[in-house]
PDB file of N, CA and C in Angstrom:
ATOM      1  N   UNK A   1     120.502 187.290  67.132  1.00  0.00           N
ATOM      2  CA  UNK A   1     121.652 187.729  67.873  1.00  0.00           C
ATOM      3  C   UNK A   1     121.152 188.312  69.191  1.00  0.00           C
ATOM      4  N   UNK A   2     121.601 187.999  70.482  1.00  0.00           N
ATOM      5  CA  UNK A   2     121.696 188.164  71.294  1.00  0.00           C
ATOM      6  C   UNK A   2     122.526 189.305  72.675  1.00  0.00           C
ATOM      7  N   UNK A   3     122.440 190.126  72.989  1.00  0.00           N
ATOM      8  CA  UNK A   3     123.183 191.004  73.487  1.00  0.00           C
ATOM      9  C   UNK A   3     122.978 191.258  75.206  1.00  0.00           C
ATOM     10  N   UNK A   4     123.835 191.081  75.736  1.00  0.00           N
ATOM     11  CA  UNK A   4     123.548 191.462  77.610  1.00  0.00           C
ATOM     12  C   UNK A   4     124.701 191.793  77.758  1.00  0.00           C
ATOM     13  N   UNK A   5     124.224 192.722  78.791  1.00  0.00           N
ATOM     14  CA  UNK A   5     125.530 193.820  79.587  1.00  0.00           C
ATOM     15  C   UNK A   5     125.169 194.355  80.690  1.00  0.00           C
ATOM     16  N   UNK A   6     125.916 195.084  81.072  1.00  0.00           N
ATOM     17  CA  UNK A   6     125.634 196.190  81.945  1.00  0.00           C
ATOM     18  C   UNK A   6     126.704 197.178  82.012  1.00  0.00           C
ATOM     19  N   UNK A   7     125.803 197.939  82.989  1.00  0.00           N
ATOM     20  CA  UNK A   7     126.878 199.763  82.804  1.00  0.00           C
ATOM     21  C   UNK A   7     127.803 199.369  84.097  1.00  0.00           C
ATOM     22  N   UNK A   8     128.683 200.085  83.721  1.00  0.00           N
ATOM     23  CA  UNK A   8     130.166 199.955  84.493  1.00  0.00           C
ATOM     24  C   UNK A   8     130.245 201.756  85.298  1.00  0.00           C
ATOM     25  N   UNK A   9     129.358 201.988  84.613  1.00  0.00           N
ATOM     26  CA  UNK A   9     129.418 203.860  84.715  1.00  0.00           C
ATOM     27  C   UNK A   9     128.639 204.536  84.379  1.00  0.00           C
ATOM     28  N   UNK A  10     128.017 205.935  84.486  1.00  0.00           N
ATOM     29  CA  UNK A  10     126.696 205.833  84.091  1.00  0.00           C
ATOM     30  C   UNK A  10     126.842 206.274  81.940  1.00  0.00           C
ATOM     31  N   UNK A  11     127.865 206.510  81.809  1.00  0.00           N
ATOM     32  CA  UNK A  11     128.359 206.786  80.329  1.00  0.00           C
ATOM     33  C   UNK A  11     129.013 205.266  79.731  1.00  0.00           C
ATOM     34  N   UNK A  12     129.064 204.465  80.381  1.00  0.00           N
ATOM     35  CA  UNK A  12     129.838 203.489  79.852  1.00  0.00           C
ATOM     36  C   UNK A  12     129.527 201.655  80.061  1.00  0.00           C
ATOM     37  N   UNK A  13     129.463 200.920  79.338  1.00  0.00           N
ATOM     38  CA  UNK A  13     128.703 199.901  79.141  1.00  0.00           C
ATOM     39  C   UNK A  13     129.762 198.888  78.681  1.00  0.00           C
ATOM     40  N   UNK A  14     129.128 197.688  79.526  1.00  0.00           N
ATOM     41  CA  UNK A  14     130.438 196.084  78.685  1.00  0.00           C
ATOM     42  C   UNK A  14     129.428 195.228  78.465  1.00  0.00           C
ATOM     43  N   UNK A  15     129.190 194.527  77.344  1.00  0.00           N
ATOM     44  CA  UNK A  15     128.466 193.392  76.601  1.00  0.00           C
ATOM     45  C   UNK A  15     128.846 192.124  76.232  1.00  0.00           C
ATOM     46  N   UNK A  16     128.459 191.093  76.228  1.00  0.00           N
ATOM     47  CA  UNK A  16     128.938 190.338  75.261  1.00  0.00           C
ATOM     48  C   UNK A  16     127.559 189.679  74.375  1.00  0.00           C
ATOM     49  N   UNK A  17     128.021 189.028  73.964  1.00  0.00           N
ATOM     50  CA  UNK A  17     126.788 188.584  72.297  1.00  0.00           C
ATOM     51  C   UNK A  17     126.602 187.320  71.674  1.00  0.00           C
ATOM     52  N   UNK A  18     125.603 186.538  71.719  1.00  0.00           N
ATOM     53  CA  UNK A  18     125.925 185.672  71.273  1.00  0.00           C
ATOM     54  C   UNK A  18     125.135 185.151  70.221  1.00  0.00           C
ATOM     55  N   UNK A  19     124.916 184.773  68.938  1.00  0.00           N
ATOM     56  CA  UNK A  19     124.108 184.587  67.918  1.00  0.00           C
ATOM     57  C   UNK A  19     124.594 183.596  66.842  1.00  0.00           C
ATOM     58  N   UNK A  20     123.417 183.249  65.885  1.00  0.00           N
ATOM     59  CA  UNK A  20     123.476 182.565  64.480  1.00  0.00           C
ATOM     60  C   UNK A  20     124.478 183.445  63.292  1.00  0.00           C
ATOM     61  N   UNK A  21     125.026 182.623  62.516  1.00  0.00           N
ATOM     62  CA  UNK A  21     125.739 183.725  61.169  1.00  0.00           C
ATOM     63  C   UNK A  21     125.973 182.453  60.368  1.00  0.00           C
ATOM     64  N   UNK A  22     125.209 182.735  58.834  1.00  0.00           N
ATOM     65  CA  UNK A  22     125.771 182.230  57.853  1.00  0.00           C
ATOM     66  C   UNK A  22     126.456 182.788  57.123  1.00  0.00           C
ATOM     67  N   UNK A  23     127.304 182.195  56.577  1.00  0.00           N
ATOM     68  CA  UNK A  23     128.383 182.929  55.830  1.00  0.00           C
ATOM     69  C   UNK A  23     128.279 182.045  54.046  1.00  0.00           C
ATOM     70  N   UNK A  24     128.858 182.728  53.224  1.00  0.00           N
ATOM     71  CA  UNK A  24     128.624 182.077  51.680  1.00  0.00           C
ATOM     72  C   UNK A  24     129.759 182.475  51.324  1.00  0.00           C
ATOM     73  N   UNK A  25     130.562 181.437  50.577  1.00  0.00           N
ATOM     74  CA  UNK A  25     131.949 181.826  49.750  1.00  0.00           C
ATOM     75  C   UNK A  25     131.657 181.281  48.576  1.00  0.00           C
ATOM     76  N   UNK A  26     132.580 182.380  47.671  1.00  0.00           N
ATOM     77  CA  UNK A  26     132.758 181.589  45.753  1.00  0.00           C
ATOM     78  C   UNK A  26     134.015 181.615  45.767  1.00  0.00           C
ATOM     79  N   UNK A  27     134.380 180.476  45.067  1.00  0.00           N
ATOM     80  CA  UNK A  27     135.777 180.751  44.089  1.00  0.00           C
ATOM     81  C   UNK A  27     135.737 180.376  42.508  1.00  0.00           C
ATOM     82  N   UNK A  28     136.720 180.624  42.575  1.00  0.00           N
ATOM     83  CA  UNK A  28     136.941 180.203  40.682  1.00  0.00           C
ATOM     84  C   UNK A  28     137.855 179.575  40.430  1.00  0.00           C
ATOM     85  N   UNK A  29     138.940 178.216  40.175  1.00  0.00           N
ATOM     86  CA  UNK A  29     140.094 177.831  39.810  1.00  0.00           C
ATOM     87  C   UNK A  29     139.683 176.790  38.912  1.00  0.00           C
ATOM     88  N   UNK A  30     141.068 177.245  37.969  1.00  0.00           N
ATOM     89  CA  UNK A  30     140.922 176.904  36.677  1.00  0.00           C
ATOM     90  C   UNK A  30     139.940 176.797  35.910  1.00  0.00           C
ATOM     91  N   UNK A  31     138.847 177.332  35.892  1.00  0.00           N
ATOM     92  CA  UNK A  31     137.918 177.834  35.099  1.00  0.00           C
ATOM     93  C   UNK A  31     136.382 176.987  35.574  1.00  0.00           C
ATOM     94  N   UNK A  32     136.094 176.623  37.331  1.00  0.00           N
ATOM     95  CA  UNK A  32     135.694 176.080  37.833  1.00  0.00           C
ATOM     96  C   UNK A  32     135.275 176.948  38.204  1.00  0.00           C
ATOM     97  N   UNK A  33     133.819 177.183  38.992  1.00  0.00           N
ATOM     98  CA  UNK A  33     133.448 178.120  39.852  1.00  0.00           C
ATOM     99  C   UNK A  33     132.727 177.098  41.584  1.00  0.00           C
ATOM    100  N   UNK A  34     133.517 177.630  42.645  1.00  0.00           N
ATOM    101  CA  UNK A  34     132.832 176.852  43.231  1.00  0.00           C
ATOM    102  C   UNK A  34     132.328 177.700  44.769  1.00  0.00           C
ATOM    103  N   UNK A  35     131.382 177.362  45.154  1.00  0.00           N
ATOM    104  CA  UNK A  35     130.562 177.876  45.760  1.00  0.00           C
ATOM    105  C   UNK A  35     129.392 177.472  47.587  1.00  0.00           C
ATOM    106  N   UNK A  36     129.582 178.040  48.901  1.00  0.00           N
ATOM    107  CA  UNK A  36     128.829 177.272  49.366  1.00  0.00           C
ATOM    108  C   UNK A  36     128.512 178.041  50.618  1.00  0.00           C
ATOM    109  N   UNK A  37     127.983 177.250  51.651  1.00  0.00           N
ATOM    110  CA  UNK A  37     127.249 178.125  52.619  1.00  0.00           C
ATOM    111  C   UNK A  37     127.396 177.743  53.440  1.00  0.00           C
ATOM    112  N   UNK A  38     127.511 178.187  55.035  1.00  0.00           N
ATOM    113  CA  UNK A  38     128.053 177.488  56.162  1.00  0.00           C
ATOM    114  C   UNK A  38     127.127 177.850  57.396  1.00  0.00           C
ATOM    115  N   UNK A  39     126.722 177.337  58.319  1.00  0.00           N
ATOM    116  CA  UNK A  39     126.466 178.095  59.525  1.00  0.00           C
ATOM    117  C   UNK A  39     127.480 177.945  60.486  1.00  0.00           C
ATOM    118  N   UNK A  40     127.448 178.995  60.957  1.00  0.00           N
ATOM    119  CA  UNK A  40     128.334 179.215  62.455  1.00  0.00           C
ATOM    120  C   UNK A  40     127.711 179.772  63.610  1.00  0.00           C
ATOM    121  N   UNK A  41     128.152 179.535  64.464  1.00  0.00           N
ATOM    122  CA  UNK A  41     127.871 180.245  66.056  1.00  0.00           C
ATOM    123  C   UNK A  41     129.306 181.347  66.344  1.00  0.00           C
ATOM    124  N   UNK A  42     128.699 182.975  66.644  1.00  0.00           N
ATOM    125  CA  UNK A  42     129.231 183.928  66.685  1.00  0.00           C
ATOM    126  C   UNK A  42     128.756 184.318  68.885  1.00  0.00           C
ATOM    127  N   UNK A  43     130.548 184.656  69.033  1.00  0.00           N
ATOM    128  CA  UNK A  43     130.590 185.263  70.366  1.00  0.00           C
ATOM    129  C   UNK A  43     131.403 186.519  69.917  1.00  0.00           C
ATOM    130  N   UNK A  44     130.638 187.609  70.987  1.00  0.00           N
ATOM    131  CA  UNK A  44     131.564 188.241  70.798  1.00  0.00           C
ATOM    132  C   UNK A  44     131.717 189.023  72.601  1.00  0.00           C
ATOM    133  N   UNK A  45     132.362 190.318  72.448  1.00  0.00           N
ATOM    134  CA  UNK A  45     132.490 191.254  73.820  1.00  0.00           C
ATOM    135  C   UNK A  45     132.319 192.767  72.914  1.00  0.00           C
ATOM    136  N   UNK A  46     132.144 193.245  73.982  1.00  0.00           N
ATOM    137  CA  UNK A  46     131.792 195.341  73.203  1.00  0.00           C
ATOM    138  C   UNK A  46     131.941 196.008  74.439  1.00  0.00           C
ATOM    139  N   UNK A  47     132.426 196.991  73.957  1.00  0.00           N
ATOM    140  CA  UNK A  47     132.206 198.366  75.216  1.00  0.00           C
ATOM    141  C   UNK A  47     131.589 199.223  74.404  1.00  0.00           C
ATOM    142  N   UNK A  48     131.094 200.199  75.246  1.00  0.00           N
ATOM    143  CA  UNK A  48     130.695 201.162  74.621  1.00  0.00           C
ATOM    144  C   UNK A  48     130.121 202.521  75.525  1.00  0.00           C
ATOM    145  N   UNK A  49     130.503 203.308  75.200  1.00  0.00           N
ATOM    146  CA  UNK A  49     130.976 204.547  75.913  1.00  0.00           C
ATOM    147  C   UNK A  49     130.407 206.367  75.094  1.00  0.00           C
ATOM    148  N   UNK A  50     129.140 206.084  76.138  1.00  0.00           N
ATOM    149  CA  UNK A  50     128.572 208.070  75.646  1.00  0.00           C
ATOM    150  C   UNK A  50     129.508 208.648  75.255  1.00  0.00           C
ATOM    151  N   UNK A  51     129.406 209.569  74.399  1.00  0.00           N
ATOM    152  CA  UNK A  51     130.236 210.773  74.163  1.00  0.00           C
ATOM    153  C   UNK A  51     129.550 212.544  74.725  1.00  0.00           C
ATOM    154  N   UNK A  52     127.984 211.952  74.138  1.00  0.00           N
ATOM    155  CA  UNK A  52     126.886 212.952  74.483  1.00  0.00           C
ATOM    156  C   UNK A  52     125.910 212.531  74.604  1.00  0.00           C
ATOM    157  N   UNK A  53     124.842 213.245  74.439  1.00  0.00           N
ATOM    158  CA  UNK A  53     123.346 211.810  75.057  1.00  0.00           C
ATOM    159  C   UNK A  53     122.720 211.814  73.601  1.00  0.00           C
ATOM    160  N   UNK A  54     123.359 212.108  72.459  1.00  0.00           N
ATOM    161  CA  UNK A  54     123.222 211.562  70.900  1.00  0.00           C
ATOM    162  C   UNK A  54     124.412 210.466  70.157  1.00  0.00           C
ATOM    163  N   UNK A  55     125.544 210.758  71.006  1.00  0.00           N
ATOM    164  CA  UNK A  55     126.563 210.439  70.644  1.00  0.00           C
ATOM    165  C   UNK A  55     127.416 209.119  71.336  1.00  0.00           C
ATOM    166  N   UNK A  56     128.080 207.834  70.383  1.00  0.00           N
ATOM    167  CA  UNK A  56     128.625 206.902  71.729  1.00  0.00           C
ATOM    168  C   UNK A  56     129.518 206.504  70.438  1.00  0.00           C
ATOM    169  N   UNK A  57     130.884 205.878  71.398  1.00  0.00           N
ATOM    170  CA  UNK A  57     131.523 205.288  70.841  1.00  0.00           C
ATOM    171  C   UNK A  57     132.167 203.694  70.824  1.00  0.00           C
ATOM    172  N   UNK A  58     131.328 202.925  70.005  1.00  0.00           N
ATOM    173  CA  UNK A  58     131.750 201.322  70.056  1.00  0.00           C
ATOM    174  C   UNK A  58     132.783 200.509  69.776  1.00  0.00           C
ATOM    175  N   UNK A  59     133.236 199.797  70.768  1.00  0.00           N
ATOM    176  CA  UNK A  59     134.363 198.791  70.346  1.00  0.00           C
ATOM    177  C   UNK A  59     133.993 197.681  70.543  1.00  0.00           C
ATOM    178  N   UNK A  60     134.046 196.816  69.535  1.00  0.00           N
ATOM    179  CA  UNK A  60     133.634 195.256  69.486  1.00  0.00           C
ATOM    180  C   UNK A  60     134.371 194.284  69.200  1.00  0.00           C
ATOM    181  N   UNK A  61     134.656 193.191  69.701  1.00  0.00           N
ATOM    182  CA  UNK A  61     135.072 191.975  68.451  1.00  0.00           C
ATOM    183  C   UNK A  61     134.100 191.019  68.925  1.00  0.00           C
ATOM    184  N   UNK A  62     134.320 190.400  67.822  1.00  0.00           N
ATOM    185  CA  UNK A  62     133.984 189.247  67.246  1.00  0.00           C
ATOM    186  C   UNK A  62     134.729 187.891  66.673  1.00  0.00           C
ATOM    187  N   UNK A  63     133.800 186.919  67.251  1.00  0.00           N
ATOM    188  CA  UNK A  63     134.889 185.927  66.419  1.00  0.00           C
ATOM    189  C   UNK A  63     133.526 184.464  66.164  1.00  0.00           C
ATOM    190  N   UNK A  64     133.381 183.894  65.083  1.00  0.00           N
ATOM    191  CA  UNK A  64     132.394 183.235  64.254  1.00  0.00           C
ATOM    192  C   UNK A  64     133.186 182.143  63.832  1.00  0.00           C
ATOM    193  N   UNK A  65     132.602 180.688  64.303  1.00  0.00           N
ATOM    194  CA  UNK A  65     133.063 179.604  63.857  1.00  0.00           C
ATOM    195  C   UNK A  65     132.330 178.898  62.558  1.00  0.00           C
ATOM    196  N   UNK A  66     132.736 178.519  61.512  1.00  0.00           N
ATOM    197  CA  UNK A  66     131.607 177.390  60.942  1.00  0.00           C
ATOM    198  C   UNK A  66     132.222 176.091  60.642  1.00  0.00           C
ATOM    199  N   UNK A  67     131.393 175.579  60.806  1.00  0.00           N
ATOM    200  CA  UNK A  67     131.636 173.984  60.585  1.00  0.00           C
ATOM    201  C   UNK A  67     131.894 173.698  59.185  1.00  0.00           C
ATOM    202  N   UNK A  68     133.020 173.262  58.769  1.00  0.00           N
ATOM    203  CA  UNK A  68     132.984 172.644  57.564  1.00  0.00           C
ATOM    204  C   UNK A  68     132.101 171.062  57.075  1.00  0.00           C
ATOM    205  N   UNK A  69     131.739 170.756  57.824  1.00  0.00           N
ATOM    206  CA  UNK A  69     130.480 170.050  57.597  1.00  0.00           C
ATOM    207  C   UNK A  69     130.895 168.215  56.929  1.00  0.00           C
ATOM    208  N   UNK A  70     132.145 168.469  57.110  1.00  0.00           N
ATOM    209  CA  UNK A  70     132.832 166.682  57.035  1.00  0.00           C
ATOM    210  C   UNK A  70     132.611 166.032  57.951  1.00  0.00           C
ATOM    211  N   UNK A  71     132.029 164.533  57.660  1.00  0.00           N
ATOM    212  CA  UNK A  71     132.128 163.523  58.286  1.00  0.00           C
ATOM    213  C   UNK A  71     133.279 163.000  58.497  1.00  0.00           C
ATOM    214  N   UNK A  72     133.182 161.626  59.693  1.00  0.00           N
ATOM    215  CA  UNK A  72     134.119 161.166  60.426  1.00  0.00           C
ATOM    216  C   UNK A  72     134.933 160.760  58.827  1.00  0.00           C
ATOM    217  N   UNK A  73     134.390 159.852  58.092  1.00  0.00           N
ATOM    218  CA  UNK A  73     135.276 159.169  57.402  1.00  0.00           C
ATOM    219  C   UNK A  73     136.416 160.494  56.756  1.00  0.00           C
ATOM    220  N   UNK A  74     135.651 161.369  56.457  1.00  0.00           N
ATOM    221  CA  UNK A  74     136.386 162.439  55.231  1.00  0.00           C
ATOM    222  C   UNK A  74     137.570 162.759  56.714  1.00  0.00           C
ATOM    223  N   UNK A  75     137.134 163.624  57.773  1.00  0.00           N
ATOM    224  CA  UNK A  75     138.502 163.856  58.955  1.00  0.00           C
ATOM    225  C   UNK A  75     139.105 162.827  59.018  1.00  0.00           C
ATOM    226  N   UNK A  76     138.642 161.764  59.279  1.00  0.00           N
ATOM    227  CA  UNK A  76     140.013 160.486  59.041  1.00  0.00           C
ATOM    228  C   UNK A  76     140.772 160.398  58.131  1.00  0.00           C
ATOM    229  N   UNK A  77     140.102 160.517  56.678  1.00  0.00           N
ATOM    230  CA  UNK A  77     140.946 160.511  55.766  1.00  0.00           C
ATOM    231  C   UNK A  77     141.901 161.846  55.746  1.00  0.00           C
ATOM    232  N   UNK A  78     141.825 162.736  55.562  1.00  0.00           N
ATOM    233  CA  UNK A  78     142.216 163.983  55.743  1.00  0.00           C
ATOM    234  C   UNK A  78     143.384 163.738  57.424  1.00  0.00           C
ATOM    235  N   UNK A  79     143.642 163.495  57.705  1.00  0.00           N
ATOM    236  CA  UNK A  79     144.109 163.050  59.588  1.00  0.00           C
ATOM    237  C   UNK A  79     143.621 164.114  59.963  1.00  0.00           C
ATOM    238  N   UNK A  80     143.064 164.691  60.192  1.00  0.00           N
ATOM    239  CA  UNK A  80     142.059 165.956  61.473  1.00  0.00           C
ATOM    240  C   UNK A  80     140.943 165.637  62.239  1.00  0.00           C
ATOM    241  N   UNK A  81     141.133 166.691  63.380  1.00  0.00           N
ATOM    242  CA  UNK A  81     140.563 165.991  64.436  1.00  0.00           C
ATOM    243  C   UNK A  81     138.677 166.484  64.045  1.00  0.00           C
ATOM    244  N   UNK A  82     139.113 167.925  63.736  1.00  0.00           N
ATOM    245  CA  UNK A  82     137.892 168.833  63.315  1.00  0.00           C
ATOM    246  C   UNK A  82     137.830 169.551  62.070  1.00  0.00           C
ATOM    247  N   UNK A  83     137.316 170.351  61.248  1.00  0.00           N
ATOM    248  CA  UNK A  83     137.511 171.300  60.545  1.00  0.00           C
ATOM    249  C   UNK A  83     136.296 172.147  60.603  1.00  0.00           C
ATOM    250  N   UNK A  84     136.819 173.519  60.174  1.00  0.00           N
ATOM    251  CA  UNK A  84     136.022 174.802  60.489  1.00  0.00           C
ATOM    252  C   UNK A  84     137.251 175.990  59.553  1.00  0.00           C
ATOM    253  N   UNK A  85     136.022 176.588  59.641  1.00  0.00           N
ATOM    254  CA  UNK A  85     136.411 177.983  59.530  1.00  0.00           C
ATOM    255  C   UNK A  85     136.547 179.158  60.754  1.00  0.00           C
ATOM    256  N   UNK A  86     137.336 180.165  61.218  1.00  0.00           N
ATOM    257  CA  UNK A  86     137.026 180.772  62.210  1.00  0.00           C
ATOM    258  C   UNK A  86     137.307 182.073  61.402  1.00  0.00           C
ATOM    259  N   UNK A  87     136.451 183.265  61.900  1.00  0.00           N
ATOM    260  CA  UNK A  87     136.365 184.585  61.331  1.00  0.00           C
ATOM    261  C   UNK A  87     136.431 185.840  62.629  1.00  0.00           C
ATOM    262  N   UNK A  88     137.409 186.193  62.643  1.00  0.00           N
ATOM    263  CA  UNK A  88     137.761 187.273  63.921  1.00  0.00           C
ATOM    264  C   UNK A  88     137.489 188.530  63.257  1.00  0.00           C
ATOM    265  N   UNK A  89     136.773 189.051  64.040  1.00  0.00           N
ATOM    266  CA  UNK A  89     136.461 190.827  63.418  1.00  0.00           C
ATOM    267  C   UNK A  89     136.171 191.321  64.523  1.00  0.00           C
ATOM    268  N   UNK A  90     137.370 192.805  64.215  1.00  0.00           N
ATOM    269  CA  UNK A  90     137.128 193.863  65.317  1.00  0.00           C
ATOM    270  C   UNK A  90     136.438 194.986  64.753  1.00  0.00           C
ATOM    271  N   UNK A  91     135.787 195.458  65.816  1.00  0.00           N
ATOM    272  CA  UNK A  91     134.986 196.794  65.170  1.00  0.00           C
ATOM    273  C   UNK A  91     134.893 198.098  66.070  1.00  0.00           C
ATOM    274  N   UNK A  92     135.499 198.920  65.317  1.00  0.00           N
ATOM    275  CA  UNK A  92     135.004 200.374  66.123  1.00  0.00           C
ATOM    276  C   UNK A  92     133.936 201.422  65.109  1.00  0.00           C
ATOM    277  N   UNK A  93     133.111 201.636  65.780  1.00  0.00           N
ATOM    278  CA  UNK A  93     131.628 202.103  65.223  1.00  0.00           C
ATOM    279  C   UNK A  93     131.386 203.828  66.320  1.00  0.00           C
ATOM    280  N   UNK A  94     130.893 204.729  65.396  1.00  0.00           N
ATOM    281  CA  UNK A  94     130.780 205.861  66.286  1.00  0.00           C
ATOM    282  C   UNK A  94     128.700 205.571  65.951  1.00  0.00           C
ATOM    283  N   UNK A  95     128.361 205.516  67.482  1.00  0.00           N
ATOM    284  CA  UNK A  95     127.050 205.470  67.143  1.00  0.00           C
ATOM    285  C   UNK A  95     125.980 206.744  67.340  1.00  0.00           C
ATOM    286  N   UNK A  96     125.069 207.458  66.249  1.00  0.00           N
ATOM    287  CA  UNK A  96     124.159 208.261  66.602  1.00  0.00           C
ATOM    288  C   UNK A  96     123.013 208.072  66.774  1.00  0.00           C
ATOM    289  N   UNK A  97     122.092 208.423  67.617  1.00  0.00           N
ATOM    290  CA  UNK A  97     121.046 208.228  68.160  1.00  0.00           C
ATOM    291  C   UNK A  97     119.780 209.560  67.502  1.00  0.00           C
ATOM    292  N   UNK A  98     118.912 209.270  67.476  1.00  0.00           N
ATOM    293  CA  UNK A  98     117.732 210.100  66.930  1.00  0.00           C
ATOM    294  C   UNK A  98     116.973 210.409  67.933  1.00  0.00           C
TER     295      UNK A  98
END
């Protein structure tokens, strides 16, 4: 994962991010268990803003694509153009420093 920014202020900072994420899901139906693993490419943006020179407070999102990993024939059959998963996550984080 990847991170660049710069300060907007001397307390206050804008980022964005860009990195690898695998993700793994299970299910269970009807007494099936099924199971698998995906990679995606994750962007995101952040601010983030001193409180004290131990103290900051983060706001992030995020949002992570993965490929569902079908070939042409299976999207044809299926009529779609693409398939994926997309995963949006926001985050506010109070960060301390040592």
């Amino acid at each position: 994962m990847a991170r660049l920014g710069f300060n907007v202020s001397d307390s206050t900072a804008v980022y964005g991010r860009v990195g690898y994420q695998r993700g793994r899901a299970s299910e269970q139906f009807d007494g099936e268990s099924f199971s698998g693993s995906r990679d995606g490419l994750r962007f995101g943006l952040g601010l983030e803003t001193n409180l004290s020179q131990k103290t900051a407070l983060r706001f992030e999102y995020n949002r992570t694509r993965y490929s569902l990993g079908l070939d042409s024939e299976d999207r044809e059959f299926l009529g779609i153009d693409s398939a994926g998963i997309t995963n949006n996550q926001a985050v506010i984080a109070f960060v301390f420093r040592l």
